[in-house]
PDB file of N, CA and C in Angstrom:
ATOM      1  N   UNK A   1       0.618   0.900  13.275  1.00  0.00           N
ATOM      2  CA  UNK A   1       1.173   0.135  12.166  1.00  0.00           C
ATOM      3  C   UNK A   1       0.983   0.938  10.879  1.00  0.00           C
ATOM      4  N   UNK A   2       1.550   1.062  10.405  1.00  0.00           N
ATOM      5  CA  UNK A   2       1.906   2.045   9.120  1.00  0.00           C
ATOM      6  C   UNK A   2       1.541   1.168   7.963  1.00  0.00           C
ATOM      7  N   UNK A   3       1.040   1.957   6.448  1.00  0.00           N
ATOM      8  CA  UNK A   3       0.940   1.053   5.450  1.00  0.00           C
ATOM      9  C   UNK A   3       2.322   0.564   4.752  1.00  0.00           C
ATOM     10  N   UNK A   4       2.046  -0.072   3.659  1.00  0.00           N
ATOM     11  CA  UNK A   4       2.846  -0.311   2.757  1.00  0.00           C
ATOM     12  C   UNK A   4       2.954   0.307   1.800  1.00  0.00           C
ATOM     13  N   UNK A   5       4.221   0.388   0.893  1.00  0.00           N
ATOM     14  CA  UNK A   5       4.205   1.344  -0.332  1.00  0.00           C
ATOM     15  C   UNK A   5       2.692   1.034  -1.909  1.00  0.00           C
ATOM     16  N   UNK A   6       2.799  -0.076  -1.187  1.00  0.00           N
ATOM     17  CA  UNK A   6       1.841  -0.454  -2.644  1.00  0.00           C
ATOM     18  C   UNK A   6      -0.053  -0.138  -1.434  1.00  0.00           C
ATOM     19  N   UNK A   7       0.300  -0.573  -0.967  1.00  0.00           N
ATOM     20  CA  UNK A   7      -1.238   0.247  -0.005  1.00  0.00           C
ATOM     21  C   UNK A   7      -1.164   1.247   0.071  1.00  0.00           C
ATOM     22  N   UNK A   8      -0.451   2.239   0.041  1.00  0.00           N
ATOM     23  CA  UNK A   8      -0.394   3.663  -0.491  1.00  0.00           C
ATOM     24  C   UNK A   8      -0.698   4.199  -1.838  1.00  0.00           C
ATOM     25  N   UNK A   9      -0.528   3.275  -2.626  1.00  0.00           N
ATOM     26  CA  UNK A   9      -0.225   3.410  -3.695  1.00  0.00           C
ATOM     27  C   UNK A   9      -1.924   3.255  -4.238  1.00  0.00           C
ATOM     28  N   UNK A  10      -2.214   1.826  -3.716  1.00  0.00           N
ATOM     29  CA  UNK A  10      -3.830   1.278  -4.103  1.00  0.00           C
ATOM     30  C   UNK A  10      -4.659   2.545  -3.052  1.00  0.00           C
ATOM     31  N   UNK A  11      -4.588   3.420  -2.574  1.00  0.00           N
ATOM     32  CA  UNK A  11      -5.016   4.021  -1.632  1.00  0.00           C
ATOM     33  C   UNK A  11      -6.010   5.734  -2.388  1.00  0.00           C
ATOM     34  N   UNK A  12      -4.323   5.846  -3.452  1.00  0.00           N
ATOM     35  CA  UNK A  12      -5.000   7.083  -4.428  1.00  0.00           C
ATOM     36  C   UNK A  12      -5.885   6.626  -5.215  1.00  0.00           C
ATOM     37  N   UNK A  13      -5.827   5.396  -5.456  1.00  0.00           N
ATOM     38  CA  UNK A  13      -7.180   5.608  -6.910  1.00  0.00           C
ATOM     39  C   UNK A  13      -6.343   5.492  -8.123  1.00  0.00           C
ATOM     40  N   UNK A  14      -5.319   5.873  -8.462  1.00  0.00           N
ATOM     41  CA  UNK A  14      -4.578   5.918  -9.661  1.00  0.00           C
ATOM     42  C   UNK A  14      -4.739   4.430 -10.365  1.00  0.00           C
ATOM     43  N   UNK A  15      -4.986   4.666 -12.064  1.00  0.00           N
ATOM     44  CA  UNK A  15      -4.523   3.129 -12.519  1.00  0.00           C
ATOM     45  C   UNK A  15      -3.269   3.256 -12.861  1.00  0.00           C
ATOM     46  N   UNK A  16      -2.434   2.540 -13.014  1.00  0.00           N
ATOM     47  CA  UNK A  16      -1.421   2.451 -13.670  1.00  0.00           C
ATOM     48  C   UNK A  16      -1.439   1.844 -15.242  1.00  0.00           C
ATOM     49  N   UNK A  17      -0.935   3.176 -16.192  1.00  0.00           N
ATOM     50  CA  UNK A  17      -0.917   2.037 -17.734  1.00  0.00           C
ATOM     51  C   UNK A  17      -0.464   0.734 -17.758  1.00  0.00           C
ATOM     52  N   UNK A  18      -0.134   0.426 -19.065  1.00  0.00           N
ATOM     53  CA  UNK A  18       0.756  -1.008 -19.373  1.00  0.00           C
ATOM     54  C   UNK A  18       2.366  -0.047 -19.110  1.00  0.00           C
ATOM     55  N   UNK A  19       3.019  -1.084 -18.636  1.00  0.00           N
ATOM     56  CA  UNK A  19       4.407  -0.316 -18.339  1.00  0.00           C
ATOM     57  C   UNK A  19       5.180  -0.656 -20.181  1.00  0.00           C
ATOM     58  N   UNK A  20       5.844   0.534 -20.532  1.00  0.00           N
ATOM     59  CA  UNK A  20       6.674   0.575 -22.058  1.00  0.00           C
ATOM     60  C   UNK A  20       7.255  -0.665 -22.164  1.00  0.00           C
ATOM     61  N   UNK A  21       7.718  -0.983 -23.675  1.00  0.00           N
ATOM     62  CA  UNK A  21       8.033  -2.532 -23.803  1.00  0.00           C
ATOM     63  C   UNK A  21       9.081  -2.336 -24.202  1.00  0.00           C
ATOM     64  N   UNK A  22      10.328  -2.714 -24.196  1.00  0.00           N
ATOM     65  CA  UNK A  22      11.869  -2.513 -25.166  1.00  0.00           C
ATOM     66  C   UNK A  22      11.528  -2.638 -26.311  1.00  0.00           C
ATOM     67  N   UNK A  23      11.705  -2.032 -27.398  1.00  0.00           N
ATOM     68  CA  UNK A  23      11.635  -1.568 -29.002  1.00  0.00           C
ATOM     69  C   UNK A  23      13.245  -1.179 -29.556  1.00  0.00           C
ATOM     70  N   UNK A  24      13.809  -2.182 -30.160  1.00  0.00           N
ATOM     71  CA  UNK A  24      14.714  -1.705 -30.747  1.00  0.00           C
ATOM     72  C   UNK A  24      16.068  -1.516 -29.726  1.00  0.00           C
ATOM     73  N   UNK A  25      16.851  -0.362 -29.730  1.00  0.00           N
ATOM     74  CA  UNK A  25      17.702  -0.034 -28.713  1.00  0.00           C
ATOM     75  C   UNK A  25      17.113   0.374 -27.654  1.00  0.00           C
ATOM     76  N   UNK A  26      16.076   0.930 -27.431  1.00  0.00           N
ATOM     77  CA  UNK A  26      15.313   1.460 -26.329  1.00  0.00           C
ATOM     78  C   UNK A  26      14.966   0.346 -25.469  1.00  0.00           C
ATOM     79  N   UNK A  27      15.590   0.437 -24.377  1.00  0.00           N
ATOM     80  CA  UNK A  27      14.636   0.310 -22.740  1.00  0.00           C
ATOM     81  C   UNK A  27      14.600   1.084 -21.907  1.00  0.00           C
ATOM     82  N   UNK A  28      12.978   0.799 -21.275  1.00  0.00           N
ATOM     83  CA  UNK A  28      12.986   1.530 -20.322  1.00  0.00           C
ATOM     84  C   UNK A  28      13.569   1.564 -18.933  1.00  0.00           C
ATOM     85  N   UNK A  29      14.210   0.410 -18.412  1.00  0.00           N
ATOM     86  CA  UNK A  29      15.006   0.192 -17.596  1.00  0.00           C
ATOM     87  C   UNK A  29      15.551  -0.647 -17.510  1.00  0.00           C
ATOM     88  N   UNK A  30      16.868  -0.558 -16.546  1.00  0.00           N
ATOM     89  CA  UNK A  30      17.930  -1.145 -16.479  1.00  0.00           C
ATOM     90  C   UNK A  30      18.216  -1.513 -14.578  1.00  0.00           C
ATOM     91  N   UNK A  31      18.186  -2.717 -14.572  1.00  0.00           N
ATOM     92  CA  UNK A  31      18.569  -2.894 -13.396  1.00  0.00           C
ATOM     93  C   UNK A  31      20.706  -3.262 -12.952  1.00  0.00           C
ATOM     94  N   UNK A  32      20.419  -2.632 -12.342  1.00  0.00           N
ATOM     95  CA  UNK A  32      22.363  -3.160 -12.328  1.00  0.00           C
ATOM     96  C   UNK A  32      22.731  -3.356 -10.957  1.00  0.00           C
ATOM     97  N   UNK A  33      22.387  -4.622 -10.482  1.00  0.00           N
ATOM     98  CA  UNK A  33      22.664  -4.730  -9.159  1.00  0.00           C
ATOM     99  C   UNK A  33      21.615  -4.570  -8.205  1.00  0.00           C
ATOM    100  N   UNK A  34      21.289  -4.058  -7.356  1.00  0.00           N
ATOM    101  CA  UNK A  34      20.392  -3.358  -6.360  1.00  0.00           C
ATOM    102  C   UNK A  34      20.098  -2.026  -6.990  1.00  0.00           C
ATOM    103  N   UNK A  35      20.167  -1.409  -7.852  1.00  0.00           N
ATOM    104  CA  UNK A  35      20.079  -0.039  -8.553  1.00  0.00           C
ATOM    105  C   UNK A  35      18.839  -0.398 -10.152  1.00  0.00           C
ATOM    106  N   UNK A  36      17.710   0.701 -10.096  1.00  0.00           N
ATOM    107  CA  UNK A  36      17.042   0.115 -11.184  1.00  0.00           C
ATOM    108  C   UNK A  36      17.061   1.733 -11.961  1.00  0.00           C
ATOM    109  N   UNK A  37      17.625   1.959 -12.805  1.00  0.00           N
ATOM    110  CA  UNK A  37      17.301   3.091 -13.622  1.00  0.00           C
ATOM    111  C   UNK A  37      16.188   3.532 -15.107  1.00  0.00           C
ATOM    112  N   UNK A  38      15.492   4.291 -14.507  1.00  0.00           N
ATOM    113  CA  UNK A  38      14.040   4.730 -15.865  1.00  0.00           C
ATOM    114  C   UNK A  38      15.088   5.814 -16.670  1.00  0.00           C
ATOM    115  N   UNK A  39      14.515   5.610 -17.968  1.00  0.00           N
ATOM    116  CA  UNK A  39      14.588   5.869 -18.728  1.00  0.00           C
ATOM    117  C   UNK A  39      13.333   6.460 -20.030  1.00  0.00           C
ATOM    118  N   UNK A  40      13.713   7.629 -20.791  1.00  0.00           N
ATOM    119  CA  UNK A  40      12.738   7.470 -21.723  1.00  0.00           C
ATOM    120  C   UNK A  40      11.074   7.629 -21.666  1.00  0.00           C
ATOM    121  N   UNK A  41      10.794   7.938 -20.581  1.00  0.00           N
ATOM    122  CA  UNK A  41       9.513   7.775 -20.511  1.00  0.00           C
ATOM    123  C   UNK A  41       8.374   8.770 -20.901  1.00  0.00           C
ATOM    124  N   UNK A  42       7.589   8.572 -21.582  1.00  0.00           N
ATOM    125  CA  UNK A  42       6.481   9.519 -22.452  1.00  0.00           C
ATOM    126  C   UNK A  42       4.714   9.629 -21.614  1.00  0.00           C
ATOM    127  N   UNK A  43       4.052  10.590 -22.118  1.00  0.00           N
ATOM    128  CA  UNK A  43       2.741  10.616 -21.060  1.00  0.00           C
ATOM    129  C   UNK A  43       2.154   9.766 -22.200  1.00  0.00           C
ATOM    130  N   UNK A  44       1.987   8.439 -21.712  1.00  0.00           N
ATOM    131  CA  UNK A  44       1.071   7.416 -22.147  1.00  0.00           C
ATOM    132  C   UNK A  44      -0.666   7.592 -22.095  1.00  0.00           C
ATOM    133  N   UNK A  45      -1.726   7.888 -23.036  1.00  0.00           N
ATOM    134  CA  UNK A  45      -3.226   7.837 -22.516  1.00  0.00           C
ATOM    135  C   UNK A  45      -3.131   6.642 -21.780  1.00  0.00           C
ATOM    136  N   UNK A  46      -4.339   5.928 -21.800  1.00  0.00           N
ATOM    137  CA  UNK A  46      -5.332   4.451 -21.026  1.00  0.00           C
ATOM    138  C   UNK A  46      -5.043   4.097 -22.738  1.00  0.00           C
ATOM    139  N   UNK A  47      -5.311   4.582 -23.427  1.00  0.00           N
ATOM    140  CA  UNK A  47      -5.360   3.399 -24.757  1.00  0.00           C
ATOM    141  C   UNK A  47      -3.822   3.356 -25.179  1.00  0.00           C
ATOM    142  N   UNK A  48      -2.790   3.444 -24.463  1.00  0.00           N
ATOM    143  CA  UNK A  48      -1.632   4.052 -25.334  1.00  0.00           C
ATOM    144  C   UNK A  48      -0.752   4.668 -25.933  1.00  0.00           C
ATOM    145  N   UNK A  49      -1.584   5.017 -26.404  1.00  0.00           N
ATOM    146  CA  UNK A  49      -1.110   6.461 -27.135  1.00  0.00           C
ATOM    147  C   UNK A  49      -0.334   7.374 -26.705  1.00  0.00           C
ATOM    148  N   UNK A  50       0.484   8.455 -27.084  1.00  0.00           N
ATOM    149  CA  UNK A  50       1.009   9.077 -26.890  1.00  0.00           C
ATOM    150  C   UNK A  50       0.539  10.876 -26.570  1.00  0.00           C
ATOM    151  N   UNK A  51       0.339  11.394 -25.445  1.00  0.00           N
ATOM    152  CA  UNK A  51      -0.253  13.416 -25.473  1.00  0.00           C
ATOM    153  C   UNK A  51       0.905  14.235 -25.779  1.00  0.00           C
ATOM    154  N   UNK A  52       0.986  14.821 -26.845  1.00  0.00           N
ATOM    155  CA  UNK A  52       2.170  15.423 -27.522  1.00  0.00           C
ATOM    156  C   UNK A  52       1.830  16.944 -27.934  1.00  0.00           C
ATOM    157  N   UNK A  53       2.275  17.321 -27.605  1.00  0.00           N
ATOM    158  CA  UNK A  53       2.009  19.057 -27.843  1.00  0.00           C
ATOM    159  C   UNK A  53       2.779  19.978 -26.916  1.00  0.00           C
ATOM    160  N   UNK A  54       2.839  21.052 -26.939  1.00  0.00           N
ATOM    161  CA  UNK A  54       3.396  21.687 -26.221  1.00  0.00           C
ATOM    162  C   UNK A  54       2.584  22.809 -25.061  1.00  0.00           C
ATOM    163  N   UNK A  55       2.770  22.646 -23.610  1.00  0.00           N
ATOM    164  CA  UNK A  55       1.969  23.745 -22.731  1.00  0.00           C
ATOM    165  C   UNK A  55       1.902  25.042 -23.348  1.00  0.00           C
ATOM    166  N   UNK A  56       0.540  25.531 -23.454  1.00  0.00           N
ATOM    167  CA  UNK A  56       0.865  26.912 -23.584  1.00  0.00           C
ATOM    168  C   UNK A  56       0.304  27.208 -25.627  1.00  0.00           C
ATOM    169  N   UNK A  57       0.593  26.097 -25.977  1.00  0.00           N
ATOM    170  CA  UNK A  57       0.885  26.436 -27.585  1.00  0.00           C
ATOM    171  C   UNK A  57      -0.582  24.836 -28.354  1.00  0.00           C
ATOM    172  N   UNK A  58      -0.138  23.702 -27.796  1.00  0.00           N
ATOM    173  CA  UNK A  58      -1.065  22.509 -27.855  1.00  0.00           C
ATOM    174  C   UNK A  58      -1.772  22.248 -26.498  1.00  0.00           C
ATOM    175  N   UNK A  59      -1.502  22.191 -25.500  1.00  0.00           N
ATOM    176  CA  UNK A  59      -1.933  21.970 -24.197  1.00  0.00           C
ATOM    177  C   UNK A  59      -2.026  23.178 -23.214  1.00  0.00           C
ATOM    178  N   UNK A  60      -3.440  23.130 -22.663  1.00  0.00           N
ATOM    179  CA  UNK A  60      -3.309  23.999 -21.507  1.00  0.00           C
ATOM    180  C   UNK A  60      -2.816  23.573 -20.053  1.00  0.00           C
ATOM    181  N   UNK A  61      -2.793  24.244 -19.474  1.00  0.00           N
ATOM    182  CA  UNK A  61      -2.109  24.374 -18.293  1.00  0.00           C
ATOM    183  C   UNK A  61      -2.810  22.715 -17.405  1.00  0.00           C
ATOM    184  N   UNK A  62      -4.229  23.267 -17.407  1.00  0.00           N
ATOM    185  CA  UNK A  62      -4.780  21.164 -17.068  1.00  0.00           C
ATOM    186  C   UNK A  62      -3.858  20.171 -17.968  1.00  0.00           C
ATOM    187  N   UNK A  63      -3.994  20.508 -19.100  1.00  0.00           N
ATOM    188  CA  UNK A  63      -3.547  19.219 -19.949  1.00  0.00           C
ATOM    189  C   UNK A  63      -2.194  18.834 -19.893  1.00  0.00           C
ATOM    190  N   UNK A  64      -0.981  19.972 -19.098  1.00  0.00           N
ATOM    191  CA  UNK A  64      -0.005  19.478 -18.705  1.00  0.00           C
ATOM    192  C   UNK A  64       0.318  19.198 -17.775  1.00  0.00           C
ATOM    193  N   UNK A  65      -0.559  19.200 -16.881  1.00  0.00           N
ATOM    194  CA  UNK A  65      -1.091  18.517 -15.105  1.00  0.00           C
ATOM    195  C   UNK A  65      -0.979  17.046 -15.711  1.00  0.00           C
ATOM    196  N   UNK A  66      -1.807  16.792 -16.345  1.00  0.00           N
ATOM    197  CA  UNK A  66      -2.252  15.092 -16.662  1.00  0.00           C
ATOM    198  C   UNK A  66      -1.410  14.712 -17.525  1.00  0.00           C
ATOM    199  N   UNK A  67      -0.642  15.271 -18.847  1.00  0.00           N
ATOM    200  CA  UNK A  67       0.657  14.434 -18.849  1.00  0.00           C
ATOM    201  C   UNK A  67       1.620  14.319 -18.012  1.00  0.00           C
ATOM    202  N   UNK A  68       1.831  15.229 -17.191  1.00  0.00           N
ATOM    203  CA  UNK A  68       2.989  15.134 -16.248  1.00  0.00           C
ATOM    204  C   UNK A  68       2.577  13.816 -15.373  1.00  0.00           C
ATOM    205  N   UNK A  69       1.566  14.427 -14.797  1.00  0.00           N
ATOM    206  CA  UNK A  69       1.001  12.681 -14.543  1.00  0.00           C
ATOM    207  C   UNK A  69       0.903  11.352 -15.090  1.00  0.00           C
ATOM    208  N   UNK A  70       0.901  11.580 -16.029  1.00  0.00           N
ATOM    209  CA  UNK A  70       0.801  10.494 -17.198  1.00  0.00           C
ATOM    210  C   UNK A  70       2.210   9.364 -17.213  1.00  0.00           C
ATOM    211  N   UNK A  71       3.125  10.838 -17.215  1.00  0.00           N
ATOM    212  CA  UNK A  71       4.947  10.340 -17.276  1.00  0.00           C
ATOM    213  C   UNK A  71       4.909   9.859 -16.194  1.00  0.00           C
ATOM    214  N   UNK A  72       5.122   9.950 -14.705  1.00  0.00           N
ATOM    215  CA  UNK A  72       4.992   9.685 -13.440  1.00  0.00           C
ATOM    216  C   UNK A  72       4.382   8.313 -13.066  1.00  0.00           C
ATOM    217  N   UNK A  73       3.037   8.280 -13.960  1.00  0.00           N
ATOM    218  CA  UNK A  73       2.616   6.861 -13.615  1.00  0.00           C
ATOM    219  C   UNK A  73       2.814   5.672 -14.577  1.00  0.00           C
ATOM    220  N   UNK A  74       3.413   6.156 -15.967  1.00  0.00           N
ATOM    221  CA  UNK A  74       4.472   5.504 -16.544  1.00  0.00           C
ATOM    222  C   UNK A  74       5.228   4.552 -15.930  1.00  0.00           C
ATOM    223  N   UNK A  75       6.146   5.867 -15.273  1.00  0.00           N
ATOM    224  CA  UNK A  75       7.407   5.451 -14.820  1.00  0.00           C
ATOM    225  C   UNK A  75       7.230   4.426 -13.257  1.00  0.00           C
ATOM    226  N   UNK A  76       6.221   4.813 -12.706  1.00  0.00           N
ATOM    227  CA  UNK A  76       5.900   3.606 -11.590  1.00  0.00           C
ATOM    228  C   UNK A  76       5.714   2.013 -12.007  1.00  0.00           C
ATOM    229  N   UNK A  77       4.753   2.050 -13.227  1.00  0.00           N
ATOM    230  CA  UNK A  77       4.083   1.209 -14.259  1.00  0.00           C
ATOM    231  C   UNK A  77       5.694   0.157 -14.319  1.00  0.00           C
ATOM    232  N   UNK A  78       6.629   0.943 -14.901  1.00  0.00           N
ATOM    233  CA  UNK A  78       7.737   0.374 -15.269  1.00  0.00           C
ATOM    234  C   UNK A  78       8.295  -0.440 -13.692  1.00  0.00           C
ATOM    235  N   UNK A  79       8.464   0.670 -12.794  1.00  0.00           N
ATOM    236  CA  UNK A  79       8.982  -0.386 -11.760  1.00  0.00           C
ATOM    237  C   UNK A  79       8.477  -1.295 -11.536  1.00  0.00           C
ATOM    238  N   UNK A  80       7.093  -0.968 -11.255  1.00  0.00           N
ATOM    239  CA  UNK A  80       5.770  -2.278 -10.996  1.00  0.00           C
ATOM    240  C   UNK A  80       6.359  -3.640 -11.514  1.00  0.00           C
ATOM    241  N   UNK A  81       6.168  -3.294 -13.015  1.00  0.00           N
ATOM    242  CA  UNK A  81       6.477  -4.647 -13.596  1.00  0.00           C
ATOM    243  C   UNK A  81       8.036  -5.452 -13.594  1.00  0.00           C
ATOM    244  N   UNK A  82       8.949  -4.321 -12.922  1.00  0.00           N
ATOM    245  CA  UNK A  82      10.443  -4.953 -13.373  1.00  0.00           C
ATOM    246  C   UNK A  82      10.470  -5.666 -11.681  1.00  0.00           C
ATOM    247  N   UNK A  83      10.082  -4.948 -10.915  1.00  0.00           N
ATOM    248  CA  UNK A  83      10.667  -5.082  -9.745  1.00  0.00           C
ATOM    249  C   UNK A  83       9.680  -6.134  -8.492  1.00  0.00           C
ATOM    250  N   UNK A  84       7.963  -5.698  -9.218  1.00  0.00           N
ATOM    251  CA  UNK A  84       7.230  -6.668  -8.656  1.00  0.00           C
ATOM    252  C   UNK A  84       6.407  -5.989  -7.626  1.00  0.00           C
ATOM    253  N   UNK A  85       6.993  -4.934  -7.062  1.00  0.00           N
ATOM    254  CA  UNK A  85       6.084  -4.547  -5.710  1.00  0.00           C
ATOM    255  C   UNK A  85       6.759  -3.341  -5.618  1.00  0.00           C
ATOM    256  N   UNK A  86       5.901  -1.978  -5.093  1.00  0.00           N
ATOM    257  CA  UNK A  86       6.528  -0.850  -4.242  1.00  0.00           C
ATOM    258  C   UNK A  86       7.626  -0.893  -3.343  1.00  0.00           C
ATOM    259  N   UNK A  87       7.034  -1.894  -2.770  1.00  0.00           N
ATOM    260  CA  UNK A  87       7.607  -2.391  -1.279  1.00  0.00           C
ATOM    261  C   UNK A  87       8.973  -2.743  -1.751  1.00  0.00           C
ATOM    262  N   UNK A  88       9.421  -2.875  -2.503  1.00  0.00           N
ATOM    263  CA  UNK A  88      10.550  -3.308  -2.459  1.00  0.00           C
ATOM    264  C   UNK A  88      12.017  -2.201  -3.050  1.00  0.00           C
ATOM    265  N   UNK A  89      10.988  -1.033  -3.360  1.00  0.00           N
ATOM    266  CA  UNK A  89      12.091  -0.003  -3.126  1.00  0.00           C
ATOM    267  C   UNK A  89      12.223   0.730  -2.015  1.00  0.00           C
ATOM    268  N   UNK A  90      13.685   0.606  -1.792  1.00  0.00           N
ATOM    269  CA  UNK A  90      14.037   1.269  -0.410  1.00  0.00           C
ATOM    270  C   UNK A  90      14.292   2.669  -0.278  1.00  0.00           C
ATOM    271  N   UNK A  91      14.835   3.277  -1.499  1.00  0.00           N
ATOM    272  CA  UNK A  91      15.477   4.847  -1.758  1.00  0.00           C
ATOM    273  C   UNK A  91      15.011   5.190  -2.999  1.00  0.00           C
ATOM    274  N   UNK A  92      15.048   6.450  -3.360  1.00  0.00           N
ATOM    275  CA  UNK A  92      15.086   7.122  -4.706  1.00  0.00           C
ATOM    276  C   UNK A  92      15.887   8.085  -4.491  1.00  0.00           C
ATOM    277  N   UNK A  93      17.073   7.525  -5.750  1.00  0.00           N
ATOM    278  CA  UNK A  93      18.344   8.581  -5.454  1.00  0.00           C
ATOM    279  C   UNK A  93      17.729   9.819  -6.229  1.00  0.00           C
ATOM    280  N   UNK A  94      17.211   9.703  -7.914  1.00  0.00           N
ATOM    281  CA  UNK A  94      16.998  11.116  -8.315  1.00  0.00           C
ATOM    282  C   UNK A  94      15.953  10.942  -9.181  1.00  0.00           C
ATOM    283  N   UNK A  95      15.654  12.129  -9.860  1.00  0.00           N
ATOM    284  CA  UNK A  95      14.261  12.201 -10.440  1.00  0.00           C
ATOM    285  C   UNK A  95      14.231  13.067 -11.273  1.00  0.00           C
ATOM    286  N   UNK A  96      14.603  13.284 -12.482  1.00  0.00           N
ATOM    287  CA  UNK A  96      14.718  13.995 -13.738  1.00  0.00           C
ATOM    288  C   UNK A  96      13.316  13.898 -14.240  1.00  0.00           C
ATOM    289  N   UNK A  97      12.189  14.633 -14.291  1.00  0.00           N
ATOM    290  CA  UNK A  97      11.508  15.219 -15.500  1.00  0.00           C
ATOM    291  C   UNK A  97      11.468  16.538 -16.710  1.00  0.00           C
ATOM    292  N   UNK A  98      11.034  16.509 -17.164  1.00  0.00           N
ATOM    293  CA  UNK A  98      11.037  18.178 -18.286  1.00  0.00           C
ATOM    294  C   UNK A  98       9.871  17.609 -18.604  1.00  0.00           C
ATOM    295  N   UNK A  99       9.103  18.988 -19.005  1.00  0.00           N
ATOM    296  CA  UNK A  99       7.521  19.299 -19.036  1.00  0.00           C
ATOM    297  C   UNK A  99       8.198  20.480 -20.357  1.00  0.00           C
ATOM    298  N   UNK A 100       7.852  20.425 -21.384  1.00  0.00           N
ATOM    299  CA  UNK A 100       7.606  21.596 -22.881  1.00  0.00           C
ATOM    300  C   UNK A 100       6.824  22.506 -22.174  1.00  0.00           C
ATOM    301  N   UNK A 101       7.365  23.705 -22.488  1.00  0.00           N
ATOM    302  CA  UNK A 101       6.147  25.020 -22.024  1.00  0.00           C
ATOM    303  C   UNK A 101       6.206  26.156 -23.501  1.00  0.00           C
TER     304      UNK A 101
END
């Protein structure tokens, strides 16, 4: 018997931030149908905040390990809350990040 996406998920250890809030014209996602699209998403600390700098110039090579991570568990953060459960995505059509170097 195999796990579940969210028992996989509770499995790494990862917390997940607060998922981004709509501000203005900005959201972070859009559901349209059976289709949920992210948007926008920034490497959030635990308090918030925003890690802004550039690899190489503000951040070393660790420190753009853990924002990249940061964006990533963002962007889960966001499904979490729109969609309710792992489990309930079936596919991931695509996956756009950029990392500053």
């Amino acid at each position: 018997m195999s796990n579940t996406a969210d028992q996989n998920f509770a499995a790494l250890g990862l917390k997940l931030p607060q998922a981004p809030v709509p501000m203005g014209v900005y959201k972070p996602c859009l559901i349209d149908g059976k289709y949920l699209y992210l948007s926008g998403h920034g490497p959030l600390r635990e308090d918030g905040t925003l890690i802004v700098g550039r690899v190489g110039r503000d951040l070393d090579i660790e420190g753009g390990k853990v924002a990249a991570r940061q964006v990533g568990l963002a962007m889960l953060a966001t499904i979490k809350a729109n969609v309710g459960s792992f489990d309930k995505v079936k596919r991931v059509i695509k996956v756009l990040g950029m990392v500053g170097v």
